[in-house]
Protein backbone atom coordinates (compact mmCIF):
# COMPACT_ATOMS: atom_id res chain seq x y z
CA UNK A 1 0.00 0.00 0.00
CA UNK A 2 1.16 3.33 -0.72
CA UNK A 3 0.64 6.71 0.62
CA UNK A 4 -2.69 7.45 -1.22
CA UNK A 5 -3.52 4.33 -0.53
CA UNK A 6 -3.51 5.62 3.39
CA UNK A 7 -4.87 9.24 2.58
CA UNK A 8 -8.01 7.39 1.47
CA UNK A 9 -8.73 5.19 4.14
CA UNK A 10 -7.55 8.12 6.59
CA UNK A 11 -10.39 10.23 4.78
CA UNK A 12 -13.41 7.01 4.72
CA UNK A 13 -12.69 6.67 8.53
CA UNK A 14 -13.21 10.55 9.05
CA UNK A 15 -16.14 10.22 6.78
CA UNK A 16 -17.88 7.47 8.83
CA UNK A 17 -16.51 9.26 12.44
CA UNK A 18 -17.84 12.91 11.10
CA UNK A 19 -21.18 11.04 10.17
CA UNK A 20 -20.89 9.34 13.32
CA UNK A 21 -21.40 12.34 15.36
CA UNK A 22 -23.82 13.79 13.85
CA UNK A 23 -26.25 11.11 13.50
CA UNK A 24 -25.75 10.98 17.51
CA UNK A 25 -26.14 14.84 18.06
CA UNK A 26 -29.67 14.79 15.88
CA UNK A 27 -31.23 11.63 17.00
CA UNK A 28 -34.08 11.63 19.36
CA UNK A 29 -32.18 9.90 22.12
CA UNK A 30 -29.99 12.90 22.63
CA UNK A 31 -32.44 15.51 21.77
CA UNK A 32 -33.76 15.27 25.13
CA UNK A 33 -30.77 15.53 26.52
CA UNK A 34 -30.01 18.58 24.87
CA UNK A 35 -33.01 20.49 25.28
CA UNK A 36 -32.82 19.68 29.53
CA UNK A 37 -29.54 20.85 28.93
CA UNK A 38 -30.13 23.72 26.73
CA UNK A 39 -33.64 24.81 29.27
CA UNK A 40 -31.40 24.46 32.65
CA UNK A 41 -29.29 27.36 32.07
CA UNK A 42 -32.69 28.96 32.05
CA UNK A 43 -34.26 28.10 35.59
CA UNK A 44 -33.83 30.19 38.28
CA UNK A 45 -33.46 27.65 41.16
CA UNK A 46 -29.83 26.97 41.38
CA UNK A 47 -29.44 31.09 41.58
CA UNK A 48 -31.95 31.13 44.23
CA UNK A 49 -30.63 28.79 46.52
CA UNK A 50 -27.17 30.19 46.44
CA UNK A 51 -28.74 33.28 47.20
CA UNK A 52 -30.42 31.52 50.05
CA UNK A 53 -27.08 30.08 51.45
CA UNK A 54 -25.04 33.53 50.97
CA UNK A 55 -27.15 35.66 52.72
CA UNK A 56 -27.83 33.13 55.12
CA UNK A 57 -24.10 33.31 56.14
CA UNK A 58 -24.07 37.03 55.39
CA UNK A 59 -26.31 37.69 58.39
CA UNK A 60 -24.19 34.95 61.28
């Protein structure tokens, strides 16, 4: 085999890797994931409860 030989398998494997990752990033399975991810930077009750705890130790 000979160096072209490797440069295309090299580029079939990124083909199949690239495809790879985005058949996992738009299938359903994940798309859940992403929009709990995507919605929890949203919520406000991780900010409120270190709020709670800070000026809880504020005022001891």
């Amino acid at each position: 085999m000979d160096y072209g030989t490797y440069r295309g398998v090299y580029t079939i494997i990124m083909m199949l890797v690239f495809g790879g990752i985005i058949w996992w990033a738009y299938s359903k399975h994940s798309k859940k994931k992403f929009d709990h991810v995507a919605h929890s930077i949203l919520d406000d009750e991780d900010i409120k409860k270190s709020n709670d705890k800070e000026s809880e130790t504020r005022q001891d």
